[in-house]
PDB file of N, CA and C in Angstrom:
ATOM      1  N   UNK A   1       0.826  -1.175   0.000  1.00  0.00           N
ATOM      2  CA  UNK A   1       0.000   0.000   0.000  1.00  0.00           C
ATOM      3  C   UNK A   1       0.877   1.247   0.000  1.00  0.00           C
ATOM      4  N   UNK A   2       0.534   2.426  -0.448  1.00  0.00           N
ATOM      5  CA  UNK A   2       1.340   3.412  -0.309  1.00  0.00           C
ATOM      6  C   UNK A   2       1.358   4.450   0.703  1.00  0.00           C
ATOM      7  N   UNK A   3       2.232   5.103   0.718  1.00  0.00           N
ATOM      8  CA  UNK A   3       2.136   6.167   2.331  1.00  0.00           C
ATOM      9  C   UNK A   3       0.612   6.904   2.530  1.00  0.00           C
ATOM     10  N   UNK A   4       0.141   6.523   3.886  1.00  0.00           N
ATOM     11  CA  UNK A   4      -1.031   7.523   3.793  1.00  0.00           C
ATOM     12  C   UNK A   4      -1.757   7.228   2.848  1.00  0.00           C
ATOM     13  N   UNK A   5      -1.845   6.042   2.320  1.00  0.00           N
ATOM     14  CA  UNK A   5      -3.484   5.861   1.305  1.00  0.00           C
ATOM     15  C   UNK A   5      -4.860   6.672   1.501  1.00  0.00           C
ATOM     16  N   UNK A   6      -5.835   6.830   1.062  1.00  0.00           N
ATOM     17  CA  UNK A   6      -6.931   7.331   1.615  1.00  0.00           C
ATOM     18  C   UNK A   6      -8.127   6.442   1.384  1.00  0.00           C
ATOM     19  N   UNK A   7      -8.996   6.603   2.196  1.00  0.00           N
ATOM     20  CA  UNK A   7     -10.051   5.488   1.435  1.00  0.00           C
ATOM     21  C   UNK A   7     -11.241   6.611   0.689  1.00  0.00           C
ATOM     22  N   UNK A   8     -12.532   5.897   0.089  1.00  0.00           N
ATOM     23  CA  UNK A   8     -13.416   6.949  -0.918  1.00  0.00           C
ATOM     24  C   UNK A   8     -13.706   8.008   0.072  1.00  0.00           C
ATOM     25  N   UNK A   9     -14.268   8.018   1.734  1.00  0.00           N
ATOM     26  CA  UNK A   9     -14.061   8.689   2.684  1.00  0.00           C
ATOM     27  C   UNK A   9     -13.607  10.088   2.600  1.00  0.00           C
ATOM     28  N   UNK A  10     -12.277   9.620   3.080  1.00  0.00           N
ATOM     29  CA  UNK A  10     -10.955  10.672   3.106  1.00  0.00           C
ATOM     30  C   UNK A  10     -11.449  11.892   2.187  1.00  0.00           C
ATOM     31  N   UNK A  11     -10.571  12.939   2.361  1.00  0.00           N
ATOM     32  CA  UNK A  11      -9.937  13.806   1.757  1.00  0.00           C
ATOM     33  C   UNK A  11      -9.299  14.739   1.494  1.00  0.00           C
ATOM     34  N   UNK A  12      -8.050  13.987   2.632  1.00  0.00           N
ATOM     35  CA  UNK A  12      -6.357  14.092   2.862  1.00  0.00           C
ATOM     36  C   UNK A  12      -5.951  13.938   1.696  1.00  0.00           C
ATOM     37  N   UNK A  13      -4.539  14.641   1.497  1.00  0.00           N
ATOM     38  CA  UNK A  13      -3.683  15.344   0.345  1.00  0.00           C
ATOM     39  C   UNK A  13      -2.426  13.739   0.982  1.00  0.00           C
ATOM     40  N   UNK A  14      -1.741  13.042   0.883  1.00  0.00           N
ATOM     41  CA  UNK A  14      -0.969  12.167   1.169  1.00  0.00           C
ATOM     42  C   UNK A  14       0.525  12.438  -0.068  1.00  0.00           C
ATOM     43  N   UNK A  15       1.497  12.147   0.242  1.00  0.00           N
ATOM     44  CA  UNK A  15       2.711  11.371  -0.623  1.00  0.00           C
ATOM     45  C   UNK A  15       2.944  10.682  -1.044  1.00  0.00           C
ATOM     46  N   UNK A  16       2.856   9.915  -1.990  1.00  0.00           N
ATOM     47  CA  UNK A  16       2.877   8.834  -2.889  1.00  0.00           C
ATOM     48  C   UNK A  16       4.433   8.908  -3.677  1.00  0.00           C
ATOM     49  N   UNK A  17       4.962   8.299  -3.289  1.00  0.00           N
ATOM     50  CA  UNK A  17       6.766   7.684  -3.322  1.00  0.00           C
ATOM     51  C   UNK A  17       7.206   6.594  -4.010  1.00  0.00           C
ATOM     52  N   UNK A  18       6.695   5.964  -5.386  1.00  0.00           N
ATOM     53  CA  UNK A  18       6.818   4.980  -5.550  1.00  0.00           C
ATOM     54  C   UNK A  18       8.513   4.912  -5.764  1.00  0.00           C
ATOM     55  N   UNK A  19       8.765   3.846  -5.238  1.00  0.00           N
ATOM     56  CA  UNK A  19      10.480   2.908  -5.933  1.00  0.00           C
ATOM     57  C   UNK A  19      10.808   2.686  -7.284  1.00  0.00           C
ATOM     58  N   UNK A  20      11.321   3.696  -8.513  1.00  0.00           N
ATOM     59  CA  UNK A  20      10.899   2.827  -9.705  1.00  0.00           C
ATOM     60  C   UNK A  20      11.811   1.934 -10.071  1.00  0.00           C
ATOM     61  N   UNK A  21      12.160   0.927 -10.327  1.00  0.00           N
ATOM     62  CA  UNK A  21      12.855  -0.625 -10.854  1.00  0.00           C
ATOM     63  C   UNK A  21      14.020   0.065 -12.043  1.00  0.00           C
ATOM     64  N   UNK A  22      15.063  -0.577 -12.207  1.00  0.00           N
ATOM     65  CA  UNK A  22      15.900  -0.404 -12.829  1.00  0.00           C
ATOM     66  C   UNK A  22      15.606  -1.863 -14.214  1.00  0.00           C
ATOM     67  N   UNK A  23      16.121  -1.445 -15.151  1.00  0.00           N
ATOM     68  CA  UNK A  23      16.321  -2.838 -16.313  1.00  0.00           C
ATOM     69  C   UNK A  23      17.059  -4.055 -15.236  1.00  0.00           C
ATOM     70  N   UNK A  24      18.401  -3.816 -14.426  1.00  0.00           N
ATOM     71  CA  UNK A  24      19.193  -4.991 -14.015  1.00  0.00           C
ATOM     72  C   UNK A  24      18.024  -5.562 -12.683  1.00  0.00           C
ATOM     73  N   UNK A  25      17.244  -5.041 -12.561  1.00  0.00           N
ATOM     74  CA  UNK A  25      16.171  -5.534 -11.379  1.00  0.00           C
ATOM     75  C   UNK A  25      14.935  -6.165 -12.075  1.00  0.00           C
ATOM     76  N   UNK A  26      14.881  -6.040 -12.940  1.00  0.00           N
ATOM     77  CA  UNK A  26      13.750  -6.273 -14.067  1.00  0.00           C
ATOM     78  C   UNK A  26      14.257  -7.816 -14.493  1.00  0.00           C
ATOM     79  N   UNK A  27      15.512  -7.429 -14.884  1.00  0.00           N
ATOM     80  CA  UNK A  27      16.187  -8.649 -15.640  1.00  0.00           C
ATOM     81  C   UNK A  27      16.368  -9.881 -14.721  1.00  0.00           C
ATOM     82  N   UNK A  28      16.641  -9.453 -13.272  1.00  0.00           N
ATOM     83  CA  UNK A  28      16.653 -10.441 -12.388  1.00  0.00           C
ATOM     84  C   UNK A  28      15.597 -11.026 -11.937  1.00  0.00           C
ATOM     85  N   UNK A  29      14.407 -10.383 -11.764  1.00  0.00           N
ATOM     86  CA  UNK A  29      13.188 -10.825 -11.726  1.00  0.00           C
ATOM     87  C   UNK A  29      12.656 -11.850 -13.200  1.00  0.00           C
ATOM     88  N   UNK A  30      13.133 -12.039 -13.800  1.00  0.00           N
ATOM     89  CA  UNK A  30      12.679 -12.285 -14.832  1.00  0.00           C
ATOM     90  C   UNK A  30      13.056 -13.907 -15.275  1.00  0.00           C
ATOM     91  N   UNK A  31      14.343 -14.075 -14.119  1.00  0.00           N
ATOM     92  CA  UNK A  31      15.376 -15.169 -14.368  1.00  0.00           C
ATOM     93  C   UNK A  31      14.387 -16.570 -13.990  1.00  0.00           C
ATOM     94  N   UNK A  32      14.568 -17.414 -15.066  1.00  0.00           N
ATOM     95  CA  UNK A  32      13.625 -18.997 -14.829  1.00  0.00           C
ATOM     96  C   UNK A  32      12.360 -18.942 -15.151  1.00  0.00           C
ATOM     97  N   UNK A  33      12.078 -17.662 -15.683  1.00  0.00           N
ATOM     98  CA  UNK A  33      10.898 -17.698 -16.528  1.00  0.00           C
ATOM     99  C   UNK A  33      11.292 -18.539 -17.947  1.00  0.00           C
ATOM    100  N   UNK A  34      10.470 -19.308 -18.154  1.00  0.00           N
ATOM    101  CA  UNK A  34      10.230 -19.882 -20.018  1.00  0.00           C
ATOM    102  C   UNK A  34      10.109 -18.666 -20.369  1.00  0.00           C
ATOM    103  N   UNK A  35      11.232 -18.405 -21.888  1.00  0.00           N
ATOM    104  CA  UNK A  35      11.050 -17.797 -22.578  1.00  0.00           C
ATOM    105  C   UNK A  35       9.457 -17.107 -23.552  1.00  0.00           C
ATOM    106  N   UNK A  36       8.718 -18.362 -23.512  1.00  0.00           N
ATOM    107  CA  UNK A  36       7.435 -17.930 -24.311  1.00  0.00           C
ATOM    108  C   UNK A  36       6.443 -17.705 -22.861  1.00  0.00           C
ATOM    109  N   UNK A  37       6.460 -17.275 -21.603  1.00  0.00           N
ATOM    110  CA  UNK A  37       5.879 -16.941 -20.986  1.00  0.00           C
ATOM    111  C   UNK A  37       5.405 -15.473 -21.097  1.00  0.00           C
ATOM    112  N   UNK A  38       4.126 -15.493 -21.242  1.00  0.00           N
ATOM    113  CA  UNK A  38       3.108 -13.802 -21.734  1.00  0.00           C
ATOM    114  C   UNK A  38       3.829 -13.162 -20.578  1.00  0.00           C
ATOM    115  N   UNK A  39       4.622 -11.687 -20.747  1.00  0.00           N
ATOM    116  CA  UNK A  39       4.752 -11.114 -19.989  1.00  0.00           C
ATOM    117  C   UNK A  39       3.286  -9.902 -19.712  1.00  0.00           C
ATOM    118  N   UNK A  40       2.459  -9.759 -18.821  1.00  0.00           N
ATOM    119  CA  UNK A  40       1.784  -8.875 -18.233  1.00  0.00           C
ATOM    120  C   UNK A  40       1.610  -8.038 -17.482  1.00  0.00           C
ATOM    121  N   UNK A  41       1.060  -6.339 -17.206  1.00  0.00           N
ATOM    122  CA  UNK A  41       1.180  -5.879 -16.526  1.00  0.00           C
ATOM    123  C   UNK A  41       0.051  -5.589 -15.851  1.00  0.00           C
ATOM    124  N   UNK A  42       0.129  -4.760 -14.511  1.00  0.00           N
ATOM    125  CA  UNK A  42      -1.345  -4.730 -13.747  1.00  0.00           C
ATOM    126  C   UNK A  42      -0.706  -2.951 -13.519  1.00  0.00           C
ATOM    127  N   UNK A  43      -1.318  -2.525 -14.248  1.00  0.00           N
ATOM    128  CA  UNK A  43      -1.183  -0.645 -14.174  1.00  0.00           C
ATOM    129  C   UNK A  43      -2.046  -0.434 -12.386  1.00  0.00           C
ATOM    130  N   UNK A  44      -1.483   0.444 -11.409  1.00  0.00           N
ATOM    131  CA  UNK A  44      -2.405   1.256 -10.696  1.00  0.00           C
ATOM    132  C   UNK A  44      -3.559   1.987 -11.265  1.00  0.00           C
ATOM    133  N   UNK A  45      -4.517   1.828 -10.877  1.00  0.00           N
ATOM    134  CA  UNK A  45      -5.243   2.881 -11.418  1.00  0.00           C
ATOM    135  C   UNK A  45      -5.375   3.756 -10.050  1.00  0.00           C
ATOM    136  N   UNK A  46      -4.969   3.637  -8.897  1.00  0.00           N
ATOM    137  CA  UNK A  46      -4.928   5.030  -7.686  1.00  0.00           C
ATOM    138  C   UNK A  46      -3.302   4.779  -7.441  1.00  0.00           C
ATOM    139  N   UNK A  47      -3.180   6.015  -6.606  1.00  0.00           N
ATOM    140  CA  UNK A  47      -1.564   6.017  -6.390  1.00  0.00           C
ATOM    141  C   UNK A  47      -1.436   4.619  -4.887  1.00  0.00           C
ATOM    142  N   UNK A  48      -0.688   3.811  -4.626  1.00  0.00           N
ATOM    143  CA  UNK A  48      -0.149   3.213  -3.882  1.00  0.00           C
ATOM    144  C   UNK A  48      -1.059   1.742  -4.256  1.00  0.00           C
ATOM    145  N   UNK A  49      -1.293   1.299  -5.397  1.00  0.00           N
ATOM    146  CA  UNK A  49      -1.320   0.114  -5.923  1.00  0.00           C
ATOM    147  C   UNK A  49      -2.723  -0.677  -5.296  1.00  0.00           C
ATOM    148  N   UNK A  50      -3.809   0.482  -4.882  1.00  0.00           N
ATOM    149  CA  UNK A  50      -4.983  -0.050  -4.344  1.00  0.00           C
ATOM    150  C   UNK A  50      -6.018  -0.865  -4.929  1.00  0.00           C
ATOM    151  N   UNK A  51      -6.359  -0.146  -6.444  1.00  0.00           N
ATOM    152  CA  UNK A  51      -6.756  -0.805  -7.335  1.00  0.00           C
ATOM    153  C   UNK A  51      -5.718  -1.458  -8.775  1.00  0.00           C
ATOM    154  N   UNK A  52      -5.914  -1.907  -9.901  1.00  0.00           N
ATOM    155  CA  UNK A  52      -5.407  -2.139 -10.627  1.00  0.00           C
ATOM    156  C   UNK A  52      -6.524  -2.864 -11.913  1.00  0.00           C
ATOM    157  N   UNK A  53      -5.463  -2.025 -12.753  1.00  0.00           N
ATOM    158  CA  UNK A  53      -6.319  -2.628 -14.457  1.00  0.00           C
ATOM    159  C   UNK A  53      -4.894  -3.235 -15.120  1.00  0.00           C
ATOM    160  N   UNK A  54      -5.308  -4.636 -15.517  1.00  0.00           N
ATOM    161  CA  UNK A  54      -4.579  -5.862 -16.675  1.00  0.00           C
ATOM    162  C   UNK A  54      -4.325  -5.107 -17.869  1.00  0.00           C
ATOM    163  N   UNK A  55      -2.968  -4.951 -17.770  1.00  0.00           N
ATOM    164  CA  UNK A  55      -2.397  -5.025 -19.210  1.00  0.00           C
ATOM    165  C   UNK A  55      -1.636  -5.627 -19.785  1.00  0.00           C
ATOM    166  N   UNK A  56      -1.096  -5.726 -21.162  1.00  0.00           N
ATOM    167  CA  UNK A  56      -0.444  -7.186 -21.578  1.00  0.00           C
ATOM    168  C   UNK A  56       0.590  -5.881 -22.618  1.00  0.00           C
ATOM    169  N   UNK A  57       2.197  -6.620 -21.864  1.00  0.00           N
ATOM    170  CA  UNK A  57       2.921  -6.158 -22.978  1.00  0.00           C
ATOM    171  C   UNK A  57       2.913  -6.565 -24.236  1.00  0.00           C
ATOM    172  N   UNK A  58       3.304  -5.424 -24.988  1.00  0.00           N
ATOM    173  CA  UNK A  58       3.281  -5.388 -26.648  1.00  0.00           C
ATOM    174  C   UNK A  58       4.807  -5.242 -27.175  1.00  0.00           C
ATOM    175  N   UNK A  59       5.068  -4.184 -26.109  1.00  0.00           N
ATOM    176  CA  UNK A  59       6.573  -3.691 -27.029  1.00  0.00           C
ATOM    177  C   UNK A  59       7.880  -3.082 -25.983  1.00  0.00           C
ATOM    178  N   UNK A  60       8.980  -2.069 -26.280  1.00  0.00           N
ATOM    179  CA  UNK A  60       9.499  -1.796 -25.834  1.00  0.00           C
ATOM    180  C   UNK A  60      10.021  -0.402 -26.457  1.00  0.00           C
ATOM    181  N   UNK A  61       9.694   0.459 -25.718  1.00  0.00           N
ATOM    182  CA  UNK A  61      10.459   1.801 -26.648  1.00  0.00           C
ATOM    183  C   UNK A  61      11.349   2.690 -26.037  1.00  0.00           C
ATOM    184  N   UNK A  62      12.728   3.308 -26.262  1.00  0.00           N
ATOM    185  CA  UNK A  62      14.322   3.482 -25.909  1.00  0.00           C
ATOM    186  C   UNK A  62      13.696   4.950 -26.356  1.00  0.00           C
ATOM    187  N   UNK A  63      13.521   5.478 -25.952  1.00  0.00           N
ATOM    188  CA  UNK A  63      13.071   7.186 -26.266  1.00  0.00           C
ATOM    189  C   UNK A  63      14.309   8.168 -26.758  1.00  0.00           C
ATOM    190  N   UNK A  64      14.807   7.581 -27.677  1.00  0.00           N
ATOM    191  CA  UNK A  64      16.181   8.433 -28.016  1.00  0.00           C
ATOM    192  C   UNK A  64      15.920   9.965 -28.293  1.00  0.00           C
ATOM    193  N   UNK A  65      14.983   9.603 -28.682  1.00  0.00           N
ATOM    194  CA  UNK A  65      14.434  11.289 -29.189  1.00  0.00           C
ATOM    195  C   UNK A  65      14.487  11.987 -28.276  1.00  0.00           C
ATOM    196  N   UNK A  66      14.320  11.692 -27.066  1.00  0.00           N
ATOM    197  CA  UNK A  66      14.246  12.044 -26.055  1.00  0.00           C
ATOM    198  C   UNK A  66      15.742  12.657 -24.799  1.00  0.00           C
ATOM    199  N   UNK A  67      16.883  12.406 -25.582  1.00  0.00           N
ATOM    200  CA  UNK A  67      18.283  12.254 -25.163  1.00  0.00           C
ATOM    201  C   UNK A  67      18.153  11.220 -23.717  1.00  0.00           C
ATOM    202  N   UNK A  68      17.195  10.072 -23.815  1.00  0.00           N
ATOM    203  CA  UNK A  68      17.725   9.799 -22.353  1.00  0.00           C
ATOM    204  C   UNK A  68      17.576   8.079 -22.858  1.00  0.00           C
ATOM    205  N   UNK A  69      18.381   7.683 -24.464  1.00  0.00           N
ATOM    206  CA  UNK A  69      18.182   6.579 -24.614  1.00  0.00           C
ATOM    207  C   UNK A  69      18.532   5.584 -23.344  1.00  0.00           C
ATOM    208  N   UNK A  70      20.109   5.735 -22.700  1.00  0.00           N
ATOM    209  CA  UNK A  70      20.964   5.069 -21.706  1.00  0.00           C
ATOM    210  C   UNK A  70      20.273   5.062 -20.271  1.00  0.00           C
ATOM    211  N   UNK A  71      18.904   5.598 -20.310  1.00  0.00           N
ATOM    212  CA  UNK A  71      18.471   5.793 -19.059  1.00  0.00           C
ATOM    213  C   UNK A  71      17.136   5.646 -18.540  1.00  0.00           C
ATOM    214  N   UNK A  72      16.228   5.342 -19.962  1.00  0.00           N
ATOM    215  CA  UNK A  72      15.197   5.156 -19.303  1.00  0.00           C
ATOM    216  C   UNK A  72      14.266   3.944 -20.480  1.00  0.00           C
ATOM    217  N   UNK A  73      13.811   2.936 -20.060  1.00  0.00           N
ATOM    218  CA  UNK A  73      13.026   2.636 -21.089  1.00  0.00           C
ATOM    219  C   UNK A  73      11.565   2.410 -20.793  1.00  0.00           C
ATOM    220  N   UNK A  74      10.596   2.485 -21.946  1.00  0.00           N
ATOM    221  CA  UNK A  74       9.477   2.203 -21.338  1.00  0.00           C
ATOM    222  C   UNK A  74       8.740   0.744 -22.272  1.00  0.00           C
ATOM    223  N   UNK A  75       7.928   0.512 -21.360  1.00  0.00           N
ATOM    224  CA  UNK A  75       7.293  -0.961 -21.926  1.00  0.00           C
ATOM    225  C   UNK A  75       6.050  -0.532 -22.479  1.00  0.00           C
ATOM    226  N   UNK A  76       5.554  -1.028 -23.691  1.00  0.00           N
ATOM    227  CA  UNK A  76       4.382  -0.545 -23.824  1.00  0.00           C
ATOM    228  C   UNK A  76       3.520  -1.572 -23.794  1.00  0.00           C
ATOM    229  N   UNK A  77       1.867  -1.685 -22.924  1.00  0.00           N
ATOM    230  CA  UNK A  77       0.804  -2.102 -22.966  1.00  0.00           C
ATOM    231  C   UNK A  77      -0.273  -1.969 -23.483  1.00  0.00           C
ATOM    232  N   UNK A  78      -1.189  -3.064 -23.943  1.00  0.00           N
ATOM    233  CA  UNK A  78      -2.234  -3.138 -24.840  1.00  0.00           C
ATOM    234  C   UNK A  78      -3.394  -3.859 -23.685  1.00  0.00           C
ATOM    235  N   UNK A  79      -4.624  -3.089 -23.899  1.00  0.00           N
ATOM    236  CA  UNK A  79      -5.348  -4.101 -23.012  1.00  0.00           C
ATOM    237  C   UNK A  79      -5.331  -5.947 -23.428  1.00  0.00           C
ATOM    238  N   UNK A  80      -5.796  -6.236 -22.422  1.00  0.00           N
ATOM    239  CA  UNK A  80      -5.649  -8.353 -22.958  1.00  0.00           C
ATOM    240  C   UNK A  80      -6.648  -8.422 -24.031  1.00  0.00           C
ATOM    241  N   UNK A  81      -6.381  -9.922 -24.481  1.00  0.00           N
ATOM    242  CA  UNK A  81      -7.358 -10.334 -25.634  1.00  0.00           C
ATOM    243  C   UNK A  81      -8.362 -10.341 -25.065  1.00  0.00           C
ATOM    244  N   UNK A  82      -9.850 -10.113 -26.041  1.00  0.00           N
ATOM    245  CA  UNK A  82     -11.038 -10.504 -25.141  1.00  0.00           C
ATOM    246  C   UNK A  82     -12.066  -9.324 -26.368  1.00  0.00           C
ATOM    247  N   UNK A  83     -13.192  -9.612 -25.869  1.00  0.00           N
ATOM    248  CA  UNK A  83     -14.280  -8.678 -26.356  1.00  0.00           C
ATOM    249  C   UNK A  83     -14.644  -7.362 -25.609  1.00  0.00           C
ATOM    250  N   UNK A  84     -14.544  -6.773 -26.391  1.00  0.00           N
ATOM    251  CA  UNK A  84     -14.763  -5.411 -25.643  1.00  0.00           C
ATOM    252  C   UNK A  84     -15.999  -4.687 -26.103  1.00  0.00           C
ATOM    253  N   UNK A  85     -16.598  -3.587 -26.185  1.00  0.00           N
ATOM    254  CA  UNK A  85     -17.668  -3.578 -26.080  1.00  0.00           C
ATOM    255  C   UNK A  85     -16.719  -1.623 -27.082  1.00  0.00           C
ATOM    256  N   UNK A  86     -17.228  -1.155 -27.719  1.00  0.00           N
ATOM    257  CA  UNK A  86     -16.718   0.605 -27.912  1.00  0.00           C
ATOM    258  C   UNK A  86     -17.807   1.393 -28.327  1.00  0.00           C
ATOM    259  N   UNK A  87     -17.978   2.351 -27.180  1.00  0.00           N
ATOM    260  CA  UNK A  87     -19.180   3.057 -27.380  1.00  0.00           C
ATOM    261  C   UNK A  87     -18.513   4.162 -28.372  1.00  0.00           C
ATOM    262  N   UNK A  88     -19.749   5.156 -28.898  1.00  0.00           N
ATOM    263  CA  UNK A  88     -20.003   6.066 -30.221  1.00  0.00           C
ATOM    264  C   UNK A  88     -18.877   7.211 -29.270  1.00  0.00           C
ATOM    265  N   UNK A  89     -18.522   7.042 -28.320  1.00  0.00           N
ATOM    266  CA  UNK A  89     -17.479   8.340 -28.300  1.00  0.00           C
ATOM    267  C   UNK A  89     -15.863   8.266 -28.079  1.00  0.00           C
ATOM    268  N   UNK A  90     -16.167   6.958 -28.243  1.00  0.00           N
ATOM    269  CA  UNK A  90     -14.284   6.449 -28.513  1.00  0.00           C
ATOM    270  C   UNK A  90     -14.116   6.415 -30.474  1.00  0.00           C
TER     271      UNK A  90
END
């Protein structure tokens, strides 16, 4: 949970501090996985990991454009397979 969570209740201002993971912490976590194992993610949808929405990696993008190829990468997610429903304002 994260510092000072709030519940629907609340409505305290709190700090939210997340730790963010490095690639060599990523990579170690990753060790003895089968290669063809779906990698997935579970996004926060509030700050300190209260709720969460399924996402499924797609890709990987090195933001050079960005000058910070050596330093930051991001993963990109697609919602999972499945039926979805898209209303007239998407």
């Amino acid at each position: 949970m994260g510092n000072g969570a709030m519940t629907s209740q609340s409505s305290a201002v709190f700090q939210h501090s997340p730790t963010p993971w490095t690639v060599g912490e990523l990579r170690q976590s990753l060790e003895g996985l089968h290669p063809d194992a779906i990698l997935a993610i579970y996004v926060a949808t509030t700050p300190g990991r209260e709720a969460w929405e399924e996402q499924v990696v797609v890709g990987l993008w090195k933001p050079e454009s960005l000058n910070c190829s050596n330093h930051m990468a991001i993963v990109l997610a697609d919602m999972p397979a499945g039926l979805y429903l898209r209303t007239a304002e998407q």
